[in-house]
Structure formats: C-alpha cells, structure tokens
C-alpha atoms as a PDB file:
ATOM      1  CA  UNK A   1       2.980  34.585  10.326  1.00  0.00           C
ATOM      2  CA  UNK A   2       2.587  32.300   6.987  1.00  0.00           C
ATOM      3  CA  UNK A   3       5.157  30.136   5.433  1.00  0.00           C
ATOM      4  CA  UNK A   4       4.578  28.644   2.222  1.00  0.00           C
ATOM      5  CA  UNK A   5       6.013  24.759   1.054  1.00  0.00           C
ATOM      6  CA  UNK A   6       5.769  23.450  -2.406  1.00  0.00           C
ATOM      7  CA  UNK A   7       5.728  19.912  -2.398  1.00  0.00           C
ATOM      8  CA  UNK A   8       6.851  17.766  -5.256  1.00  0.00           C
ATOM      9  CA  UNK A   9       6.587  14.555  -6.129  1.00  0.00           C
ATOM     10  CA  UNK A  10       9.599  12.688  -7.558  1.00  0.00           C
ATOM     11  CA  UNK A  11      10.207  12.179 -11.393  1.00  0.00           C
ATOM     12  CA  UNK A  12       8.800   8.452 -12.636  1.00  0.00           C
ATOM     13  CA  UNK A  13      11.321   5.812 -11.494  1.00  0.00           C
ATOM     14  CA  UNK A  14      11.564   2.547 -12.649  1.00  0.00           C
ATOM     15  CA  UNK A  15      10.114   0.868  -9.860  1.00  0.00           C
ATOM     16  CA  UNK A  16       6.915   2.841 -10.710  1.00  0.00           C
ATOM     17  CA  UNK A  17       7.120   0.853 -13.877  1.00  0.00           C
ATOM     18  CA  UNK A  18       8.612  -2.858 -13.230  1.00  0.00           C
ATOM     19  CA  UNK A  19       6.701  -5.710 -12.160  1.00  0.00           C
ATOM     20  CA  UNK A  20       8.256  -5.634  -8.946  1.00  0.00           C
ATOM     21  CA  UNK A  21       7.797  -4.219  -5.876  1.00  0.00           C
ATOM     22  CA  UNK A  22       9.644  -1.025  -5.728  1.00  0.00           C
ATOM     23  CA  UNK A  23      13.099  -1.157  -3.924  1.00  0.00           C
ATOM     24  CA  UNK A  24      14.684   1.872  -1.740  1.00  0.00           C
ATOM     25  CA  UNK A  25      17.296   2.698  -4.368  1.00  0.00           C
ATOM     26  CA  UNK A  26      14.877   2.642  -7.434  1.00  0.00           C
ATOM     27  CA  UNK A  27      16.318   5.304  -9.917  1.00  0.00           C
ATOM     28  CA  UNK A  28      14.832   7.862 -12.228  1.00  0.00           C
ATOM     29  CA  UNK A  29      13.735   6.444 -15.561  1.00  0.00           C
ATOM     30  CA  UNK A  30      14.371   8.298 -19.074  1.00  0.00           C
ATOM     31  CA  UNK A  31      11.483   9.767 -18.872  1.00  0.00           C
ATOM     32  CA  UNK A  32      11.032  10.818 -15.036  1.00  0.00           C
ATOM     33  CA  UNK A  33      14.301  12.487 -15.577  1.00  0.00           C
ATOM     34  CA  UNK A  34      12.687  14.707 -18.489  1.00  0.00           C
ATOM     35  CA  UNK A  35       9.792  15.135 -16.210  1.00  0.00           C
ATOM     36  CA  UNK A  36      12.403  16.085 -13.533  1.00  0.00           C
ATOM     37  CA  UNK A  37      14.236  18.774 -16.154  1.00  0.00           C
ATOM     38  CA  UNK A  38      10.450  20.419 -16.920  1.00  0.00           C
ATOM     39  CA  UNK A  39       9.940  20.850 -13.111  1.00  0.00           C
ATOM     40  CA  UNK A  40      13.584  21.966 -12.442  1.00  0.00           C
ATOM     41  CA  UNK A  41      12.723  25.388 -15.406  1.00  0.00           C
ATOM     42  CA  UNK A  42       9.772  25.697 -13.568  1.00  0.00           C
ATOM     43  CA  UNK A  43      11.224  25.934 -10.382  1.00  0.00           C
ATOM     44  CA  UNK A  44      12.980  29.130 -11.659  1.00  0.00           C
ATOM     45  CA  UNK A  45       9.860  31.036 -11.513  1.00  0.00           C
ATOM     46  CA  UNK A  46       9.078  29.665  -7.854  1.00  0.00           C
ATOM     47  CA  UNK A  47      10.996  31.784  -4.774  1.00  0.00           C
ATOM     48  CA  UNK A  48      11.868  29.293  -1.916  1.00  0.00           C
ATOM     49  CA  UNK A  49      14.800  29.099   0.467  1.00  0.00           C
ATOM     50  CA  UNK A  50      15.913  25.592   0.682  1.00  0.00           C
ATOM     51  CA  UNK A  51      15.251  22.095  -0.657  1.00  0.00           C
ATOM     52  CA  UNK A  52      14.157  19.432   1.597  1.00  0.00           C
ATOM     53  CA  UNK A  53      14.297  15.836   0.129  1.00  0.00           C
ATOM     54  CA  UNK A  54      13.738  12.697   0.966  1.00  0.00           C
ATOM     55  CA  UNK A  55      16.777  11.073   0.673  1.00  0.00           C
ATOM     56  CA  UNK A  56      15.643   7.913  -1.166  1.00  0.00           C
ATOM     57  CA  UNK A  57      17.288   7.453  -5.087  1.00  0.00           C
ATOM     58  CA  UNK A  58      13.946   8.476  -6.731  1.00  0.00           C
ATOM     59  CA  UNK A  59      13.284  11.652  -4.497  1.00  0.00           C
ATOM     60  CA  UNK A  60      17.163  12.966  -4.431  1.00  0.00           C
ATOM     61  CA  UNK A  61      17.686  12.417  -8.041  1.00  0.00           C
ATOM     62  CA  UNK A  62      15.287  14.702  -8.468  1.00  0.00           C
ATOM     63  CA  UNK A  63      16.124  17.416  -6.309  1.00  0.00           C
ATOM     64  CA  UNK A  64      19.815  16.992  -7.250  1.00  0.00           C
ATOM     65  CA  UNK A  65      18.318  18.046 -10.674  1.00  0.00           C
ATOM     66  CA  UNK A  66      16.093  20.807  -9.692  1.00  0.00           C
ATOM     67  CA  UNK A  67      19.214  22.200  -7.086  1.00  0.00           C
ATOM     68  CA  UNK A  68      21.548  22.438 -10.138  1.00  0.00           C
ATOM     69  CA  UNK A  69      18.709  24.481 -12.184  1.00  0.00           C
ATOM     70  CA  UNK A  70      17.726  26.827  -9.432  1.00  0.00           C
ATOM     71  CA  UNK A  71      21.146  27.112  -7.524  1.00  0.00           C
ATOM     72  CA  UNK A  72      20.043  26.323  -4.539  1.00  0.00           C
ATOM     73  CA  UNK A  73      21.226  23.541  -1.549  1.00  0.00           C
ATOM     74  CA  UNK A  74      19.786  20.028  -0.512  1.00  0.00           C
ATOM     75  CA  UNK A  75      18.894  19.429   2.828  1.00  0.00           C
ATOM     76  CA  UNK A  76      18.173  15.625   2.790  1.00  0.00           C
ATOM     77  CA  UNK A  77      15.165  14.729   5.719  1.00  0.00           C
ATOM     78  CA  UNK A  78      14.076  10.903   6.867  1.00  0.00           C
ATOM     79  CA  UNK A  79      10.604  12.201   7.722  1.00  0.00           C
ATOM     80  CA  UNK A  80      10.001  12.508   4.053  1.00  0.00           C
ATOM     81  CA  UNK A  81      10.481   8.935   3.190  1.00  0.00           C
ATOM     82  CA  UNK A  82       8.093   7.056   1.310  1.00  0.00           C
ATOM     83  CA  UNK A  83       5.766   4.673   3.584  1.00  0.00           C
ATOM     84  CA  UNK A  84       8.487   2.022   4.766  1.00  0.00           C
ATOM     85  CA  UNK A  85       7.479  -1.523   3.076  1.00  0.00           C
ATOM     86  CA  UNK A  86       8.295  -4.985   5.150  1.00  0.00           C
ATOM     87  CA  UNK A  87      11.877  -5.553   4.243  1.00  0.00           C
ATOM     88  CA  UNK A  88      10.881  -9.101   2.523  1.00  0.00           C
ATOM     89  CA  UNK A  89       8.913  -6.811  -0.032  1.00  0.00           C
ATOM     90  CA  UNK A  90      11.740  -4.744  -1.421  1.00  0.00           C
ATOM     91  CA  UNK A  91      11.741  -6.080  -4.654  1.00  0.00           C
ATOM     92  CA  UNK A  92      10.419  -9.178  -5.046  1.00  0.00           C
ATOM     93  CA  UNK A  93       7.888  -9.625  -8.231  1.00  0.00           C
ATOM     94  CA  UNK A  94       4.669  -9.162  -8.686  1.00  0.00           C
ATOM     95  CA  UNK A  95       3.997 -12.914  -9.282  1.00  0.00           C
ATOM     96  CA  UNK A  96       5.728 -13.878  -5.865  1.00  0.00           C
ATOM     97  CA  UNK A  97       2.792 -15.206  -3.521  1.00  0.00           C
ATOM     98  CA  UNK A  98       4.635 -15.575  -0.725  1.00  0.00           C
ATOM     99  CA  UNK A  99       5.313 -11.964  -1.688  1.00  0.00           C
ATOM    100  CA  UNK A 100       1.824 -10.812  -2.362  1.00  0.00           C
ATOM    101  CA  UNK A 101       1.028 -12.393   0.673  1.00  0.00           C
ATOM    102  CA  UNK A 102       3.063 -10.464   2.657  1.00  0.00           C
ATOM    103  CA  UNK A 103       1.785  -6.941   0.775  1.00  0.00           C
ATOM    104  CA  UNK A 104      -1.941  -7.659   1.575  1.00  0.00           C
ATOM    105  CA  UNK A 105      -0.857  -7.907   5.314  1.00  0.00           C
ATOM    106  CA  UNK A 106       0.692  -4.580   4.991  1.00  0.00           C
ATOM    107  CA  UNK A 107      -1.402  -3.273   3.010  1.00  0.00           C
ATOM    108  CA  UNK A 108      -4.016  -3.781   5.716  1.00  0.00           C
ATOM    109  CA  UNK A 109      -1.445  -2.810   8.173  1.00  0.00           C
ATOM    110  CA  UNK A 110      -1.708   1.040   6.767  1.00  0.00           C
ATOM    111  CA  UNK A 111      -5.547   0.999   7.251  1.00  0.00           C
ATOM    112  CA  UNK A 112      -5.319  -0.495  10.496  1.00  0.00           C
ATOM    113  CA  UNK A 113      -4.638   0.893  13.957  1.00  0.00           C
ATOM    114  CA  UNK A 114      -2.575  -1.536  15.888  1.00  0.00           C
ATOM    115  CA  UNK A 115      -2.043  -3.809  13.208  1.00  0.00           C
ATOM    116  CA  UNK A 116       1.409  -4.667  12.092  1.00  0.00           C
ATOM    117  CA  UNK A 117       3.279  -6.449   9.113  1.00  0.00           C
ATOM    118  CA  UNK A 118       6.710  -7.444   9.714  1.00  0.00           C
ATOM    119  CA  UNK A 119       8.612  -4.271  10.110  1.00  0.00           C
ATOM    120  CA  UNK A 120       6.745  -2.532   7.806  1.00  0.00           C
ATOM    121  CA  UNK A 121       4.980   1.119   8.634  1.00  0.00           C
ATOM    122  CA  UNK A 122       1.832   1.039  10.017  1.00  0.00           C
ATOM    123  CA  UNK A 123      -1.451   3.666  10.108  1.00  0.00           C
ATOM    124  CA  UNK A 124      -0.264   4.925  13.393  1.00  0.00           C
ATOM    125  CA  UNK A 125       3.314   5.299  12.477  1.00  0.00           C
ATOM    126  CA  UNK A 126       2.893   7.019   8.897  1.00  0.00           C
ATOM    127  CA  UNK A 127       0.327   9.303  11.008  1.00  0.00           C
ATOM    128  CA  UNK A 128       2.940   9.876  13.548  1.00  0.00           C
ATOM    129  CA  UNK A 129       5.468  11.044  10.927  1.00  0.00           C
ATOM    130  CA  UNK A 130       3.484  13.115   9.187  1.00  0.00           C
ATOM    131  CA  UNK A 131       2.640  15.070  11.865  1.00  0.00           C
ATOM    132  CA  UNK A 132       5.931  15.181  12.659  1.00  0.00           C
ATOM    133  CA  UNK A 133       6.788  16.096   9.348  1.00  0.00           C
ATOM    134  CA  UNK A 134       4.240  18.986   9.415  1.00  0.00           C
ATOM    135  CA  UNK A 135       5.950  19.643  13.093  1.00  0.00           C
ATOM    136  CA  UNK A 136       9.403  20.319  11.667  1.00  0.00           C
ATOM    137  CA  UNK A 137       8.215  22.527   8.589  1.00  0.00           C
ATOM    138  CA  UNK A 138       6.214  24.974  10.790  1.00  0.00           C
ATOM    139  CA  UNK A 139       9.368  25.390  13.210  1.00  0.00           C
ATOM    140  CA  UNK A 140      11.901  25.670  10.480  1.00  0.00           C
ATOM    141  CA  UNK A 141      13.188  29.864   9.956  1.00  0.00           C
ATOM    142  CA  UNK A 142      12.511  29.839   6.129  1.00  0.00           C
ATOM    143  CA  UNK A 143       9.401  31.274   4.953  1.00  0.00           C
ATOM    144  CA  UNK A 144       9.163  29.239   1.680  1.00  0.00           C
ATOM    145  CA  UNK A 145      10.868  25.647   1.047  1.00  0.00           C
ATOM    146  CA  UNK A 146      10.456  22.995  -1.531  1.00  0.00           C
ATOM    147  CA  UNK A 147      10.008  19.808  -0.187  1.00  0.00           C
ATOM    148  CA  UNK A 148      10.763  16.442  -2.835  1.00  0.00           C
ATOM    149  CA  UNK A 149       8.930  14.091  -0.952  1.00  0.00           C
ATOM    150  CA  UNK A 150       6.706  10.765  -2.640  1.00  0.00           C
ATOM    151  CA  UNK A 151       2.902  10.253  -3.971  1.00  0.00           C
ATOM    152  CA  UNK A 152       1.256   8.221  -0.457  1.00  0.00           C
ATOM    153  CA  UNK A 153       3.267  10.161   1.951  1.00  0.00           C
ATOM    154  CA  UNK A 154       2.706  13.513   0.271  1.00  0.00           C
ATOM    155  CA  UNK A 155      -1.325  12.036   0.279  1.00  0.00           C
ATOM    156  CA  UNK A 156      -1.072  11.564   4.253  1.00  0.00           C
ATOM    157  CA  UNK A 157       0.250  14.949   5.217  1.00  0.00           C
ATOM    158  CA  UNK A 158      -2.977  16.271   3.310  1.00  0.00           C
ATOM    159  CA  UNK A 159      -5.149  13.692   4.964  1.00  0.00           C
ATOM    160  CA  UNK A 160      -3.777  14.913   8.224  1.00  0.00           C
ATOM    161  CA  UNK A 161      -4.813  18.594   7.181  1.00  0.00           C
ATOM    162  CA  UNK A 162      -7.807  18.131   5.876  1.00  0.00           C
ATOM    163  CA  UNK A 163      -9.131  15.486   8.039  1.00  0.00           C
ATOM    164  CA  UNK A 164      -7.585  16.919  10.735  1.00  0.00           C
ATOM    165  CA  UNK A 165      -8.045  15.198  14.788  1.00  0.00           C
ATOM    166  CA  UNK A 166     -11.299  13.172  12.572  1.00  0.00           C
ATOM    167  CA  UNK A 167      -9.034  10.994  11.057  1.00  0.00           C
ATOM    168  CA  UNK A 168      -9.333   7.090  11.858  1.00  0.00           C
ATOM    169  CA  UNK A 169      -8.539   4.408   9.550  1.00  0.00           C
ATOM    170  CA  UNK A 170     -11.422   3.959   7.928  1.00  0.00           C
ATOM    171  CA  UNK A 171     -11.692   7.789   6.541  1.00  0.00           C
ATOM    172  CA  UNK A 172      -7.714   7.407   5.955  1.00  0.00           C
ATOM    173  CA  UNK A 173      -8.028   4.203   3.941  1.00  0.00           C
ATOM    174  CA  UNK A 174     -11.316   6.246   2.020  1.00  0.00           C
ATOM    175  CA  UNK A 175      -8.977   9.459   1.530  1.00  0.00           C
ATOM    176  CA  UNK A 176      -6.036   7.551  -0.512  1.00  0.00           C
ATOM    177  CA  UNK A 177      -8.467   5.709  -2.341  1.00  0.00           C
ATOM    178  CA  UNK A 178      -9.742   8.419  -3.687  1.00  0.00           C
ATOM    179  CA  UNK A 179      -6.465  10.957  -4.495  1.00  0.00           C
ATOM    180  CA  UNK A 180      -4.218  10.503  -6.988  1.00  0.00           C
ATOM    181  CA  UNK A 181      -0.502  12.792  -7.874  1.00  0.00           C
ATOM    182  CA  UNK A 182       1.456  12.858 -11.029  1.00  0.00           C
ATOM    183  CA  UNK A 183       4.887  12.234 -10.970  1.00  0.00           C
ATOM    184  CA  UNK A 184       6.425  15.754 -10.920  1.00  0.00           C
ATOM    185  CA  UNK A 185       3.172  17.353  -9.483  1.00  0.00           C
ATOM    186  CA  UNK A 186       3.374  20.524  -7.363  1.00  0.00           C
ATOM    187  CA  UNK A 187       1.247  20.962  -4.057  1.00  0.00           C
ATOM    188  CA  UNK A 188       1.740  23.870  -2.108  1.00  0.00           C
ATOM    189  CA  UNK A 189       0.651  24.099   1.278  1.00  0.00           C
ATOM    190  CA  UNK A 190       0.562  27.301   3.329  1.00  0.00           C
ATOM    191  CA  UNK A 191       1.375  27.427   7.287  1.00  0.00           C
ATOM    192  CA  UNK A 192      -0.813  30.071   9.205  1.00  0.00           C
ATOM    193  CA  UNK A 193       0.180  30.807  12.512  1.00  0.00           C
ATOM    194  CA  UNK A 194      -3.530  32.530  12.871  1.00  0.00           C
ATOM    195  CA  UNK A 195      -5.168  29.259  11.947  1.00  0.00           C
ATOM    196  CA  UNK A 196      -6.051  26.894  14.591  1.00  0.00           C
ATOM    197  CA  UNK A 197      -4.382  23.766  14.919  1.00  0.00           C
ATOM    198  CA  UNK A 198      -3.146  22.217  12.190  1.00  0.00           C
ATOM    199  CA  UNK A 199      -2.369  25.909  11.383  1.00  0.00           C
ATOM    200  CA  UNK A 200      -2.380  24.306   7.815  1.00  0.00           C
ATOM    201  CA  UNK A 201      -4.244  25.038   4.532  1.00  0.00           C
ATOM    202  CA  UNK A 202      -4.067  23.391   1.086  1.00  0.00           C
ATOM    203  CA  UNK A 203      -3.968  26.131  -1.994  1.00  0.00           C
ATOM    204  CA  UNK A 204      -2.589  23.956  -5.000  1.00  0.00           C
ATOM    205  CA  UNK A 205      -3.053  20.170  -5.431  1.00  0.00           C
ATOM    206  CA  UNK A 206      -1.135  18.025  -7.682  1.00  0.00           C
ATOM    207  CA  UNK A 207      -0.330  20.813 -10.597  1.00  0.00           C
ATOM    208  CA  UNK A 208       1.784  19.383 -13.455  1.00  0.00           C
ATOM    209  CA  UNK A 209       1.500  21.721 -16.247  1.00  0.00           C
ATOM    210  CA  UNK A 210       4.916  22.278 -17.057  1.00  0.00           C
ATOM    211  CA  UNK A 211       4.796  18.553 -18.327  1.00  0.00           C
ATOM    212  CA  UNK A 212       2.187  20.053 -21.116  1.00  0.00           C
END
C-alpha cells in the first residue's frame, strides 16, 4: 500500500527577515503571503485529502490560505512544529550576547546527543518527533495529505529517511549543513508499505516553480 504527502514549507515570515530571533507567533510578510497565494493555485492541480499544519502563525497562515483556494479542512498537528528554541531566545536581537550566547549552546544542543540548552529541543528530541511524525502519517486512513510544516524540521524527517538507523549527530549536523528549502517549496514523500523500515522514499525535493 503507498500513500503519498506533499510537504510545504511556510510562506516567508517576518522573523525570517528581522534581526531577531524568530518568535512563535511570527506572521506572514507581504511577500510570503504572495508566495503563499502562488502555492495555494498550485495546490489546485495537486489531489490530497486533508491538510496537516503546524499550528505556529507562519505555518497556519499559510494553510489557512491554501484551505480557502483548494476547499479543503485544517487539521492543526504539534509534531509539525518548528525545532522548539530556549524560551529566553524567542525574540531577542541579533546583537544580544547574552542572547547569542544562549543560541550557540543550543545550537550545539541539536548536534549533540545528551546535550541540553535550557528547555530548548535537543538532537534526540527533534529525532524522536520526527519519527514520530513519520509514525502518525503512515497510520493515518488518507492516501494523500499536505502537510505545512517548517524548513529544519521538514530537513530532519528527510535526514531520518535517508540516513535512516545510520544517523548520529555528526552525519545529522553534516546533513542540514548541506540542504537548503525555499519558502513555499514542495517535497513529496511517498510511504511504501513494501519497503523496509522506514517504509519511506523521497521523489520531489524542495520544488518552487510556481514562484517563477
């Protein structure tokens, strides 16, 4: 049995743009809400059930927009959050040291097992969630879904695929190094209950040509 999930990322938002780190209600911009409208026409031409989003500002914006194009509902999921920054982070600037302090420390948090930051997420947590993201896709009764999700977490679901039971820190930290996503990009991922575990495979990365 296969089951096919397009994955998009959310439209730009301002905290993609400011000199701050991005907060959890950061909102579309101008221009991430055009981005949003090309993605929503394009959506037309895609058949899916449902709409899964992550129900951060950026990420249900943006399926709020696409939902109103294609007619279909929002089913809003935690497990598609963005990785979960120290609290203290959320929007303090750039040119905050305490600040910057604090975002090396997480940042070497996410390419460290065991290793923590405040109450920020870690490598084994974002692992953990992305498996369990995967988990809840392959069990869901839809054959096709569109998933709004964001650019690092989208990254480790296909780390977790491709990398499979060989990932450690040191090939995750090397993996997100070395992958990028547009805002408004399209992976699709197909589920194959005849594969072998992750019964996962990757057949479009990061496609943005509706935005020309």
């Amino acid at each position: 049995m296969k089951k096919l999930v397009y994955f998009v990322r959310h439209g730009e938002s301002e905290g993609n743009i400011s000199a701050a780190y991005q907060p959890l209600n950061s909102p579309l911009t101008s221009k991430g809400k055009k981005q949003t409208a090309f993605i929503a026409k394009r959506a037309l031409s895609l058949s899916f059930d449902t709409i899964i989003s992550s129900p951060l500002t950026r990420t249900k914006e943006t399926a709020e927009i696409i939902a109103v194009r294609v007619g279909k509902k929002i089913e809003f999921c935690d497990l598609f959050v963005e990785r979960k920054k120290p609290t203290n982070l959320n929007g303090k600037p750039h040119t905050d040291n305490d600040a910057n302090n604090l975002n090396l420390e997480w940042e070497k948090s996410l390419y460290t097992s065991g290793y923590r930051a405040e109450d920020g997420e870690n490598f084994d947590e974002i692992i953990d969630r992305a498996d369990e993201a995967l988990e809840y896709l392959a069990k869901r009764p839809d054959s096709r879904l569109l998933v709004v999700t964001h650019g690092y977490f989208l990254r480790t679901i296909l780390a977790r695929i491709l990398l499979g039971d060989t990932i450690d820190d040191a090939t995750f930290k090397h993996f997100q190094s070395r992958i990028r996503s547009t805002n408004t990009g399209i992976t699709v991922l197909e589920h194959d209950t005849d594969l072998p575990s992750p019964s996962w495979r990757l057949l479009v990365w990061n496609d943005h040509a509706h935005l020309g």
